[in-house]
Protein backbone atom coordinates (compact mmCIF):
# COMPACT_ATOMS: atom_id res chain seq x y z
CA UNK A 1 26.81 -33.27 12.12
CA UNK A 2 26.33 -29.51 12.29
CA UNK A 3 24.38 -29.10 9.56
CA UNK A 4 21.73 -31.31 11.14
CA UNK A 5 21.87 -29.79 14.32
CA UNK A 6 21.42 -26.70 12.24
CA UNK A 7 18.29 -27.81 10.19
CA UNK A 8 16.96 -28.85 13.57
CA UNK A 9 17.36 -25.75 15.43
CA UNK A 10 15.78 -24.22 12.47
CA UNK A 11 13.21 -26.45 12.45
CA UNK A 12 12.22 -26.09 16.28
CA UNK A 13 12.45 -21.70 15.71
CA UNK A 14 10.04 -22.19 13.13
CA UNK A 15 7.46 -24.54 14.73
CA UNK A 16 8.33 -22.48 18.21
CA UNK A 17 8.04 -18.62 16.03
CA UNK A 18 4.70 -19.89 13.69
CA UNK A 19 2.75 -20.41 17.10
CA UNK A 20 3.78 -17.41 18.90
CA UNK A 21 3.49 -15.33 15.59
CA UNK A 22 0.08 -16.27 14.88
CA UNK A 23 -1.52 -14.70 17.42
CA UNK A 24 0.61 -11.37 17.00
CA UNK A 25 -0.28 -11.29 13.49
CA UNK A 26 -4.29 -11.88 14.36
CA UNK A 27 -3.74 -8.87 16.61
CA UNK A 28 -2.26 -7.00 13.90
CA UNK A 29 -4.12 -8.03 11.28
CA UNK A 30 -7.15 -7.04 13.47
CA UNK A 31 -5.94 -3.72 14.10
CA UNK A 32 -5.85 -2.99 10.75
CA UNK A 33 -8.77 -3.78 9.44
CA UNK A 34 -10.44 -1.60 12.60
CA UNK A 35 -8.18 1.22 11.67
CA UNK A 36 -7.91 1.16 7.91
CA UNK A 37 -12.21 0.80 7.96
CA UNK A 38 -12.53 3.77 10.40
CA UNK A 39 -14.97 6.52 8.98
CA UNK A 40 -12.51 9.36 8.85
CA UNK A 41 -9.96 6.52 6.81
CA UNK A 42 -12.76 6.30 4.69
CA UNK A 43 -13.65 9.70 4.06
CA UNK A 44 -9.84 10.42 3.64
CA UNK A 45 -9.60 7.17 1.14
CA UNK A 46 -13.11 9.12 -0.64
CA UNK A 47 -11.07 12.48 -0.95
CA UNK A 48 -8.02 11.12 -2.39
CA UNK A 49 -10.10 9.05 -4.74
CA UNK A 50 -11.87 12.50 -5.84
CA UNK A 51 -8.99 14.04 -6.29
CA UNK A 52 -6.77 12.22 -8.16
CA UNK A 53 -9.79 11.59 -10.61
CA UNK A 54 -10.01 15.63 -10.65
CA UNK A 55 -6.19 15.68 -11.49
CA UNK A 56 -6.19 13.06 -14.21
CA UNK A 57 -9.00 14.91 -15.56
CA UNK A 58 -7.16 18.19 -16.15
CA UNK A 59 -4.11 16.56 -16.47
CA UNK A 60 -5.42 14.92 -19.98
CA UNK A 61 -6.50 18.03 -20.85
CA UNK A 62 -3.52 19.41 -20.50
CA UNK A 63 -2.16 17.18 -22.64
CA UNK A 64 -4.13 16.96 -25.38
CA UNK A 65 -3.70 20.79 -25.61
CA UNK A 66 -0.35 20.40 -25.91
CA UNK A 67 -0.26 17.42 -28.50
CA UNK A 68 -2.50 19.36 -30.61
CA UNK A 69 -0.28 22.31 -30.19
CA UNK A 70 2.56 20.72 -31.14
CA UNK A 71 1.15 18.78 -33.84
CA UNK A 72 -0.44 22.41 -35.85
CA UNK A 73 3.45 23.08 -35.16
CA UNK A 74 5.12 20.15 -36.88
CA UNK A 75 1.92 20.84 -39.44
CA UNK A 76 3.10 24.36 -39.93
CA UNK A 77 6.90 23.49 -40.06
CA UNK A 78 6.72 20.25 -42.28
CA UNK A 79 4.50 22.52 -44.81
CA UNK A 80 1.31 19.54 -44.51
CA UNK A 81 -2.17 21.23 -43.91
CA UNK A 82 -4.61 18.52 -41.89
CA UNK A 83 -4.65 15.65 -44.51
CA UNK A 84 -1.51 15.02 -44.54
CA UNK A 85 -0.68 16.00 -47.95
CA UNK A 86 1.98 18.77 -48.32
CA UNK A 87 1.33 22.53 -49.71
CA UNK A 88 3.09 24.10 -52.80
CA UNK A 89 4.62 26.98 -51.28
């Protein structure tokens, strides 16, 4: 017996919340989409973008630097000249 009294009270806050809910989420959903296409969003959203493409740019720079660093290293260590083939010290 009190599990269907349960079920049923959930089933009444769901019908009774989806209906109310709606219309808060519209208004939500609508203030979003005003603030997130705002032109200073935008030109924030166009900076970041710039940026992080300027960053990934150096960054892999960066690393292939250091990869080829380390690599004449392990070259140098290992005795192998650039074809792999080791040198007759």
């Amino acid at each position: 017996m009190k599990i269907i009294i349960f079920l049923a009270g959930v089933g009444v806050g769901f019908v009774i919340g989806s209906k109310a809910g709606r219309g808060a989420y519209e208004n939500m959903r609508r203030k979003w989409e005003g603030f997130s296409g705002s032109d200073p969003v935008q030109q924030v959203k166009g900076e970041v973008r710039d940026f992080a493409g300027k960053a990934s740019d150096k960054l892999g720079d960066k690393v292939s630097e250091v990869v080829g660093k380390a690599s004449d290293k392990l070259d140098e260590v290992t005795g192998k000249n650039g074809d792999t083939t080791p040198t007759e010290a």
